[in-house]
Protein backbone atom coordinates (compact mmCIF):
# COMPACT_ATOMS: atom_id res chain seq x y z
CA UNK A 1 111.28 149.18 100.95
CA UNK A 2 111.69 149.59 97.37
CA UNK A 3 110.10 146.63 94.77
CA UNK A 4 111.70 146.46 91.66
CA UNK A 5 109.59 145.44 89.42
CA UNK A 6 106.74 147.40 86.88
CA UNK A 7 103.60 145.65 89.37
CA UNK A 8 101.70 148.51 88.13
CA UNK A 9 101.66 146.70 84.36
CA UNK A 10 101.60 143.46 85.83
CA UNK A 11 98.39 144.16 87.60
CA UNK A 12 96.75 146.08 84.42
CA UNK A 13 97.90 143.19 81.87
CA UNK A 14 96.46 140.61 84.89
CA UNK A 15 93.36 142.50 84.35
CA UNK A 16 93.33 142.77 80.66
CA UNK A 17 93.66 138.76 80.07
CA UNK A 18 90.70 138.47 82.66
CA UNK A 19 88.62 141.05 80.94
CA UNK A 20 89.28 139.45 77.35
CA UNK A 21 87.89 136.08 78.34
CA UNK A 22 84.61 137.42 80.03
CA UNK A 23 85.44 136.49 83.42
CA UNK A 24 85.14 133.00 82.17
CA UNK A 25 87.69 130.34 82.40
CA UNK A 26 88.50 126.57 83.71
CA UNK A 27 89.07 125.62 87.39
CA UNK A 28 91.47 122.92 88.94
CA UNK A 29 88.39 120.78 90.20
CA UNK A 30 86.28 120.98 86.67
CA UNK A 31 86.43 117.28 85.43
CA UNK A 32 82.82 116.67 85.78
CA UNK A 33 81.99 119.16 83.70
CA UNK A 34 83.14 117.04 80.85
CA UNK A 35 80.30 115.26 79.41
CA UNK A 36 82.52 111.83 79.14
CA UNK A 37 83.33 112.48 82.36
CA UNK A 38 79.75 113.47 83.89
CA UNK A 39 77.69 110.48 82.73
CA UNK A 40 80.21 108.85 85.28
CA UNK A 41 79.71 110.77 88.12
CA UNK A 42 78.17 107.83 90.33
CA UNK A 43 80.98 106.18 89.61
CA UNK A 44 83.25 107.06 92.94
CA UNK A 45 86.46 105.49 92.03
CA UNK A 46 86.38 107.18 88.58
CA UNK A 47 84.93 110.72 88.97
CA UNK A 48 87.53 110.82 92.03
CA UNK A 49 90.43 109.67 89.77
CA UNK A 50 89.62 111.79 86.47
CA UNK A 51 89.10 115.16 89.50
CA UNK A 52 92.35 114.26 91.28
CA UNK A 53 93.89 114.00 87.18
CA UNK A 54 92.71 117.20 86.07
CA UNK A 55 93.84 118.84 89.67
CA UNK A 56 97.26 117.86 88.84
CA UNK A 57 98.56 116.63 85.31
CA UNK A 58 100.26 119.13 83.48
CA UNK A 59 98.86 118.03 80.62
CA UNK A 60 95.66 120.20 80.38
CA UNK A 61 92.64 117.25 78.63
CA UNK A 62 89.93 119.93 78.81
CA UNK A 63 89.37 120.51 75.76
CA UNK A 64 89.66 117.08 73.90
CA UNK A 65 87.37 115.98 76.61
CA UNK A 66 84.70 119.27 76.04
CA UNK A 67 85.19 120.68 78.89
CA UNK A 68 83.86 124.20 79.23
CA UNK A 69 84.93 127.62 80.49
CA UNK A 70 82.83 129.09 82.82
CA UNK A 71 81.68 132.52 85.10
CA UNK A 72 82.96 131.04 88.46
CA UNK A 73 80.77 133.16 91.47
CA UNK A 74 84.02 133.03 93.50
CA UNK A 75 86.22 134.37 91.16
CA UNK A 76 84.08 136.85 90.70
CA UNK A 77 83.89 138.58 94.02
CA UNK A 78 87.74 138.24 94.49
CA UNK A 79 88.16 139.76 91.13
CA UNK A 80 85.26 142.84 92.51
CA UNK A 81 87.31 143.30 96.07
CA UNK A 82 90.21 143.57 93.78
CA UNK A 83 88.86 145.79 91.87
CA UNK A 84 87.67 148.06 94.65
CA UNK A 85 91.26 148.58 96.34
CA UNK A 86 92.74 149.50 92.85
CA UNK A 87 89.92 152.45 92.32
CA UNK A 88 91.02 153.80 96.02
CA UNK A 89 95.00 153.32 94.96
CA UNK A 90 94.33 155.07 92.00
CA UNK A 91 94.25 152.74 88.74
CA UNK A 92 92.23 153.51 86.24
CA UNK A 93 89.22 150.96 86.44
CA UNK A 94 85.49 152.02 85.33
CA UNK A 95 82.32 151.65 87.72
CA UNK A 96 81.02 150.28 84.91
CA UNK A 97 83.10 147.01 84.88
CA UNK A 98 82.30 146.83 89.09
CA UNK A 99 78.98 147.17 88.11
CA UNK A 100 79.37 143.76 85.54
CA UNK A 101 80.66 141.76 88.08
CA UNK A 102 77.61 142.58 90.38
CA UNK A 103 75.17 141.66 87.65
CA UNK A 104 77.33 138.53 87.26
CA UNK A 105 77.14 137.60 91.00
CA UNK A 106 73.53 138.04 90.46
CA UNK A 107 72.67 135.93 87.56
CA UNK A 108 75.52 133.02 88.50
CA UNK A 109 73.55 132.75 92.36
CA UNK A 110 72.49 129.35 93.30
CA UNK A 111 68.73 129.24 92.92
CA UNK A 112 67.30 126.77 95.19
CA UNK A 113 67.49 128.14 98.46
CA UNK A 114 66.05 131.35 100.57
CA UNK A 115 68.23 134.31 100.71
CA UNK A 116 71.20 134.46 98.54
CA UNK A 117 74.16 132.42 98.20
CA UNK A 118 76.68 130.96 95.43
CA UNK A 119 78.25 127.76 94.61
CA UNK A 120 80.82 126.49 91.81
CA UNK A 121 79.82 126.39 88.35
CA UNK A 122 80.85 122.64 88.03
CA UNK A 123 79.71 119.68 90.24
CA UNK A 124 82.71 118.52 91.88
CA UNK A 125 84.56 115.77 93.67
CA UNK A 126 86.33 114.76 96.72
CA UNK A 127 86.49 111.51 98.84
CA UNK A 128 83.43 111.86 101.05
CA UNK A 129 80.96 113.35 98.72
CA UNK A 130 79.79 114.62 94.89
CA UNK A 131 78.54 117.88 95.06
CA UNK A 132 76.46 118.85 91.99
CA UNK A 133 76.84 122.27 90.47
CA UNK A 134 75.87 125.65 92.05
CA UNK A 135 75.43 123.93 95.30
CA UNK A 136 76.35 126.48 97.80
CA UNK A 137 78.76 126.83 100.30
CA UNK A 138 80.00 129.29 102.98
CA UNK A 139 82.75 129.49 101.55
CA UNK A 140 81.48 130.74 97.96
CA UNK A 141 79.18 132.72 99.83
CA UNK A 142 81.33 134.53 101.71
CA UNK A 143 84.01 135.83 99.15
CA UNK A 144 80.83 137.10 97.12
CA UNK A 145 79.29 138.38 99.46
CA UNK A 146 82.43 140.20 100.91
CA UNK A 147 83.04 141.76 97.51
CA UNK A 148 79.84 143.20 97.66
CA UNK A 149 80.54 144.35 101.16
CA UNK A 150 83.68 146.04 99.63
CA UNK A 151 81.86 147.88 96.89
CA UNK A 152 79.36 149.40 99.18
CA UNK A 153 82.38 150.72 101.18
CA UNK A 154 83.33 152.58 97.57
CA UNK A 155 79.33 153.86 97.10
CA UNK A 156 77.34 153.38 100.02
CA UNK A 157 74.81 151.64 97.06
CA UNK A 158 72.19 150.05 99.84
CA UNK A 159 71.43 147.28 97.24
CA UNK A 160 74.72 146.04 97.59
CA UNK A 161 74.18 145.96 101.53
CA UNK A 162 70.96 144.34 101.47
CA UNK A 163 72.59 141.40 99.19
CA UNK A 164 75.23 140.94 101.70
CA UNK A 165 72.60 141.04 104.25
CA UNK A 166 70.65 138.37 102.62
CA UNK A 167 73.72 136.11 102.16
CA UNK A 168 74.48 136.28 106.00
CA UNK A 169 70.74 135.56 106.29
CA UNK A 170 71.39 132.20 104.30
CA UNK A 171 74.54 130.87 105.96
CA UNK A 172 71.65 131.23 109.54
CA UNK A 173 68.53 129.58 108.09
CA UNK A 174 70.38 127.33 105.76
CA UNK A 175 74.14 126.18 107.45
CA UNK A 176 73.13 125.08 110.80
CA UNK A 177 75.85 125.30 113.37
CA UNK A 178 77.51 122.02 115.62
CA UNK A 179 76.94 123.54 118.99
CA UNK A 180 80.22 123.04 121.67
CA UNK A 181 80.95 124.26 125.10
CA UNK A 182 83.54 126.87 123.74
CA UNK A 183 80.80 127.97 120.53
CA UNK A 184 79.71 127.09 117.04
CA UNK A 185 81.02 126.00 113.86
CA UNK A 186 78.85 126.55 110.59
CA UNK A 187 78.13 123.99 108.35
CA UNK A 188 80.41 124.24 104.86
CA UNK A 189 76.86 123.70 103.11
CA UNK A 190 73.41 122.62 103.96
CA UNK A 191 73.53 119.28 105.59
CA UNK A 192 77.49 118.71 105.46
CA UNK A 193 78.35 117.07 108.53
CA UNK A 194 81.72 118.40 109.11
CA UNK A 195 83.71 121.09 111.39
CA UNK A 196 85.84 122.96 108.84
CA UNK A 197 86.98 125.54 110.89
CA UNK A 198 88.51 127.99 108.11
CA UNK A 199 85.04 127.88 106.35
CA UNK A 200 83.29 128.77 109.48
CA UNK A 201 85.13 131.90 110.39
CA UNK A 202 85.00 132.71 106.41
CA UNK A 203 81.15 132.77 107.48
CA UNK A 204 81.54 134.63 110.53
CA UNK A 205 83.72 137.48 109.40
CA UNK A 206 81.08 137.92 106.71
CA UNK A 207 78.86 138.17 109.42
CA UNK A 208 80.87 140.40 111.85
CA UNK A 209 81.37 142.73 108.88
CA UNK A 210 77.73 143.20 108.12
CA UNK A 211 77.41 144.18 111.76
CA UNK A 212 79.28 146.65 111.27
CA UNK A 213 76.85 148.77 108.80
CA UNK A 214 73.59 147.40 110.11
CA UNK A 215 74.44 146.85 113.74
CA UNK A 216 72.34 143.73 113.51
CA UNK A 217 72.70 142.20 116.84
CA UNK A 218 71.88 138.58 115.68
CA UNK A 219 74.97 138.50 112.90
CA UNK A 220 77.29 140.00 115.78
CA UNK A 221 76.35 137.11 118.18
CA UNK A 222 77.10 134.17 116.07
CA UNK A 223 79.90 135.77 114.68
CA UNK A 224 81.67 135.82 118.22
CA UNK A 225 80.14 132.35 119.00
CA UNK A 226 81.87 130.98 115.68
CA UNK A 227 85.02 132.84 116.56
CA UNK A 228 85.15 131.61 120.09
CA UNK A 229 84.87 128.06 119.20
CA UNK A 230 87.65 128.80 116.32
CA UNK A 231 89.82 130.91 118.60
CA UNK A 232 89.42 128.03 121.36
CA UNK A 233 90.88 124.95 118.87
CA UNK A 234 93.96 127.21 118.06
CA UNK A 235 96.92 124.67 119.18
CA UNK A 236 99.71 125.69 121.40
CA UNK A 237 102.01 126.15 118.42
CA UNK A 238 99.37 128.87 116.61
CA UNK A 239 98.56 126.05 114.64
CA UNK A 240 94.54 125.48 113.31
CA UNK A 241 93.24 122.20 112.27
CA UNK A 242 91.58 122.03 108.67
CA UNK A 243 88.35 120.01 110.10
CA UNK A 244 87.30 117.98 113.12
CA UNK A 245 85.26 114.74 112.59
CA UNK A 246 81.64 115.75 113.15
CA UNK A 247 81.33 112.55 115.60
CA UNK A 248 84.34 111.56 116.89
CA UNK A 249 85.81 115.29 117.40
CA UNK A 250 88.89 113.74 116.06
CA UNK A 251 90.85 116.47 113.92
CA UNK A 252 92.08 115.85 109.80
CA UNK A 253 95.61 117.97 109.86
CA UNK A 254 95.85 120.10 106.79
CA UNK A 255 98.28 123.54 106.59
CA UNK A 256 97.89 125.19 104.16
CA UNK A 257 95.96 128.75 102.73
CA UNK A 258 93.34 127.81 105.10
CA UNK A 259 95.40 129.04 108.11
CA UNK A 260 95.60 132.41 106.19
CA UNK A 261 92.29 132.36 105.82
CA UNK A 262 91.62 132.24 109.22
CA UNK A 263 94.09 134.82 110.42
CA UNK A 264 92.32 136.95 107.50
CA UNK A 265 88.97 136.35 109.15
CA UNK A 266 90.02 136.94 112.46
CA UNK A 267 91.35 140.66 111.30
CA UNK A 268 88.18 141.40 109.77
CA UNK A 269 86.19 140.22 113.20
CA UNK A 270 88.68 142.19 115.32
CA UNK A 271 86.79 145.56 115.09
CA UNK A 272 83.61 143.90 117.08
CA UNK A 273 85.94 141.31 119.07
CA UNK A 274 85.33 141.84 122.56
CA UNK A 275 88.12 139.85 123.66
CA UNK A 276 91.45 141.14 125.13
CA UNK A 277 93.78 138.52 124.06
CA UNK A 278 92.69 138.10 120.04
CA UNK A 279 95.23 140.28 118.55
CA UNK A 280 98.12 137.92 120.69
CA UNK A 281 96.29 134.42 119.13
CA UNK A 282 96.51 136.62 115.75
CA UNK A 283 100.32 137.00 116.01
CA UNK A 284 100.43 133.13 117.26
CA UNK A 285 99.03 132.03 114.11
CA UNK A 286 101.01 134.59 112.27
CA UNK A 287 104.40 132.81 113.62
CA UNK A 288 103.38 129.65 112.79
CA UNK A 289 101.86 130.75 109.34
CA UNK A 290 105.29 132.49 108.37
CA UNK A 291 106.74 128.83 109.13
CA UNK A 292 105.15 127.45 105.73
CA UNK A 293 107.19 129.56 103.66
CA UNK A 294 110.66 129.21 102.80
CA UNK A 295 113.11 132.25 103.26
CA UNK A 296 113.21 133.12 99.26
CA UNK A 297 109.51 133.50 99.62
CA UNK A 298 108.48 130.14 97.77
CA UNK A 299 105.38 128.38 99.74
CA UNK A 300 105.26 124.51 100.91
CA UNK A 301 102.82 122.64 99.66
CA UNK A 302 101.85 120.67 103.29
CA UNK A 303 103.90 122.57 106.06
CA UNK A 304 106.40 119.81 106.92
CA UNK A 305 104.69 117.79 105.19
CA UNK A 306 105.78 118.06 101.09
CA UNK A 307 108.18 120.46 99.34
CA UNK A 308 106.35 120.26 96.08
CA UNK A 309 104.29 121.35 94.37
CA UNK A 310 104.51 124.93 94.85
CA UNK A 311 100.74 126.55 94.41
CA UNK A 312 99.79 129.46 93.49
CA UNK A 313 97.04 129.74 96.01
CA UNK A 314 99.32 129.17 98.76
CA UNK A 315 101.50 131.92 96.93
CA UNK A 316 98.65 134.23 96.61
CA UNK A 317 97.07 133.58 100.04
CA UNK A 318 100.70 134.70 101.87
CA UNK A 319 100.87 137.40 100.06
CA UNK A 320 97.16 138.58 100.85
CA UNK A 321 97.38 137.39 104.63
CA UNK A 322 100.96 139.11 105.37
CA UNK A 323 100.05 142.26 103.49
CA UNK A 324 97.32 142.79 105.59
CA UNK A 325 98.99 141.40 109.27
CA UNK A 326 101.73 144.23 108.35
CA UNK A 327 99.08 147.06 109.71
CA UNK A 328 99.31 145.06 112.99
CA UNK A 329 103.22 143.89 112.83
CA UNK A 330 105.16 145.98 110.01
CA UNK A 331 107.98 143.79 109.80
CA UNK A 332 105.29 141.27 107.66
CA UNK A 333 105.00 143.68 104.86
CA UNK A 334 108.69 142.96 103.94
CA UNK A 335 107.68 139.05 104.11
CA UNK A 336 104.87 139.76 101.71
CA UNK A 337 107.02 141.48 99.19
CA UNK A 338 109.57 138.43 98.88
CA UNK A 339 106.70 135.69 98.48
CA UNK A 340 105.37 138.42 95.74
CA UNK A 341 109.03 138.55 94.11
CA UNK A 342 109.23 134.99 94.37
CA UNK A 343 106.12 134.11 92.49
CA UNK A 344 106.99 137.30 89.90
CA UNK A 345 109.55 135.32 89.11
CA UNK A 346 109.05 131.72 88.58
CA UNK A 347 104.97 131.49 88.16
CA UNK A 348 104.27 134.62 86.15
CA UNK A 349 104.29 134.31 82.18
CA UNK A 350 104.93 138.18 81.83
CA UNK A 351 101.58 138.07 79.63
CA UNK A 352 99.16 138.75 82.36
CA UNK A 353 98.87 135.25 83.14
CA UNK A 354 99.79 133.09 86.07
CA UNK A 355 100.81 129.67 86.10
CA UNK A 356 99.25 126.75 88.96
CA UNK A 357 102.21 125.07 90.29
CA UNK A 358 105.68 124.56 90.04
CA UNK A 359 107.04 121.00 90.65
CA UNK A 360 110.63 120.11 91.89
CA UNK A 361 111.38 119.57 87.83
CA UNK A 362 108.71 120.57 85.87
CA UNK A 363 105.87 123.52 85.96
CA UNK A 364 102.25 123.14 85.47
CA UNK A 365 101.34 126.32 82.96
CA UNK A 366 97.37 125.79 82.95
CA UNK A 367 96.07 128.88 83.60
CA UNK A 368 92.93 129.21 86.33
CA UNK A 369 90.58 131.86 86.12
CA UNK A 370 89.95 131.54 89.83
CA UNK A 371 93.19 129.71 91.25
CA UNK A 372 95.67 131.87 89.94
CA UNK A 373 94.14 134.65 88.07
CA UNK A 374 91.67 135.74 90.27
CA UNK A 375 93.79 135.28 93.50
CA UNK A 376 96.70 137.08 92.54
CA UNK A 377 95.20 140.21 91.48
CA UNK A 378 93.62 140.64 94.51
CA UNK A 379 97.10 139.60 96.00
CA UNK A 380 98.57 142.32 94.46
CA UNK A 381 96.43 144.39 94.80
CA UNK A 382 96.22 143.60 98.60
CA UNK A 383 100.22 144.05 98.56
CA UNK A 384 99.70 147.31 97.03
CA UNK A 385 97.55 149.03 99.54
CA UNK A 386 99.62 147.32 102.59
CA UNK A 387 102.32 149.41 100.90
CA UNK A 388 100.03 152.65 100.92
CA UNK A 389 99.08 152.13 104.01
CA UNK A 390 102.39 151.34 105.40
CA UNK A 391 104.05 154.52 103.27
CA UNK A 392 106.56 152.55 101.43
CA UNK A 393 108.03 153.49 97.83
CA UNK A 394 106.99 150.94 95.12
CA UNK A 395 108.02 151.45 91.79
């Protein structure tokens, strides 16, 4: 396999344009964070309306309506993993700047709860609840604390191990689990009553992972809980469900990233997985997975469901998750290298920059700090060491 294309300068320009802003910059879901916007926030039909605007008008309002950039925690710790696989390929990337993003992770933590754990930098939005800035989620907490995990893998620093030990501590005091016959399912934050399955096994493979180093037998045990009960809602098809109801058990279909996250998660639990048939339900969800891409690499936006817009997170995510299936199933590093072609080519600004989403007609070019920038680095970088590892020729 042969990529033609300079990725090497892509990557180091992607890093340069993060670098110059400070690891600060705006994030689809950010409205609130305008102070016209803000004083609102109580409002449901408006703060919904001006979060679901700012998610998807091209036209970017943020800064006629003072909106802010800012040090997002999970940007952060995808931009540190990223980091840590382009030391070990080779690039030329100071522990110094590593050691920045730590001290960022540290200062940008949410505050009011035991342990350690991180939130967005904005209060946010959706239709079921307002969630006020820094309020922490698994989700947050687990690509932090992952990149942590990552750069103790590069040093063996035992601080960084202790702070990813202390965020698995919070996701067990503070993210009680729903209990079922099969397992458990985290809690996305503290008192959220829902079953989001891809945010529990985010959780859990942080968990599994810590195991690993510390052979703490209480992390390994709910990690295999969490990924029984995620492993027994897979649907015949490979197929996961975004959430169940936390009631009614009745399921919210969503396809998206979050099935790569899950099939990421599930690769990361594998090494402790005591169960003979995982790598087969990996492949499952694989086939299906593959299904939500078309064959010049370009992602759907709902599989089956919408053709547009096409996101760069879904771009991003296919890249990371098919990369990485390729050391199980080589044939998905060739996959991985067309959706990485694809998006080269019609959401990359060839200044270091990615765009958000390309619509049927028109493109949104607002640039994300975590959405695009953030996840495509470690995208290619992810690409990059699938390619290492799988001895192919990039040039």
């Amino acid at each position: 396999m042969h990529f033609d294309s300079n990725l090497e300068k892509i990557v180091n320009d992607t890093i340069f344009n993060i670098k110059s802003k400070s690891y600060k910059g705006y994030d689809p879901y950010d409205a609130l964070t305008s102070p016209y916007v803000y004083k609102y926030k109580k409002s449901n039909n408006f703060s919904l309306f001006m979060t679901v605007f700012f998610r998807f008008s091209p036209i970017d309002m943020r800064r006629a309506l003072k909106t802010p950039e800012a040090v997002n925690p999970k940007a952060l710790g995808l931009i540190l993993s990223s980091y840590v696989k382009l030391i070990n390929l080779g690039f030329d990337l100071k522990i110094r700047e590593l050691d920045t993003l730590v001290a960022l992770l540290i200062k940008y933590r949410s505050k009011n709860y035991s342990d350690i754990s991180w939130g967005y930098p904005f209060p946010w939005k959706n239709r079921w609840r307002l969630v006020e800035k820094f309020e922490p989620s698994i989700v947050s907490t687990s690509f932090a604390a992952n990149s942590l995990l990552d750069y103790y893998s590069l040093t063996n620093n035992n601080f960084l191990l202790e702070m990813s030990e202390k965020a698995c501590n919070f996701i067990i005091k503070n993210l009680k689990p729903k209990k079922f016959d099969t397992g458990l399912c985290f809690e996305y934050m503290p008192g959220d009553k829902t079953v989001v399955l891809n945010a529990s096994a985010l959780g859990a493979s942080l968990l599994a992972r810590v195991s690993e180093f510390t052979e703490n037998r209480l992390f390994r045990d709910k990690a295999q809980a969490a990924f029984n009960f995620i492993l027994s809602r897979q649907l015949d098809n490979g197929r996961w469900e975004y959430s169940y109801d936390y009631v009614t058990d009745q399921p919210r279909s969503q396809t998206d990233w979050h099935q790569g996250f899950i099939l990421d998660s599930l690769m990361n639990y594998i090494k402790i997985s005591e169960g003979k048939n995982i790598i087969d339900q990996i492949k499952l969800g694989a086939s299906f997975y593959e299904k939500q891409f078309r064959p010049d690499g370009s992602s759907f936006w709902r599989h089956n469901q919408m053709d547009y817009p096409i996101n760069i997170h879904n771009q991003a995510q296919g890249i990371i998750t098919f990369s990485r299936l390729s050391h199980y199933f080589p044939e998905y590093l060739e996959l991985a290298e067309r959706i990485l072609e694809w998006t080269l080519d019609n959401l990359y600004s060839n200044e270091g920059t990615f765009y958000y989403q390309k619509g049927r007609f028109l493109k949104n070019k607002i640039i994300y700090i975590r959405w695009s920038q953030a996840w495509m680095l470690l995208a290619m970088a992810t690409y990059l060491e699938a390619c290492k590892d799988n001895n192919e020729t990039i040039s």
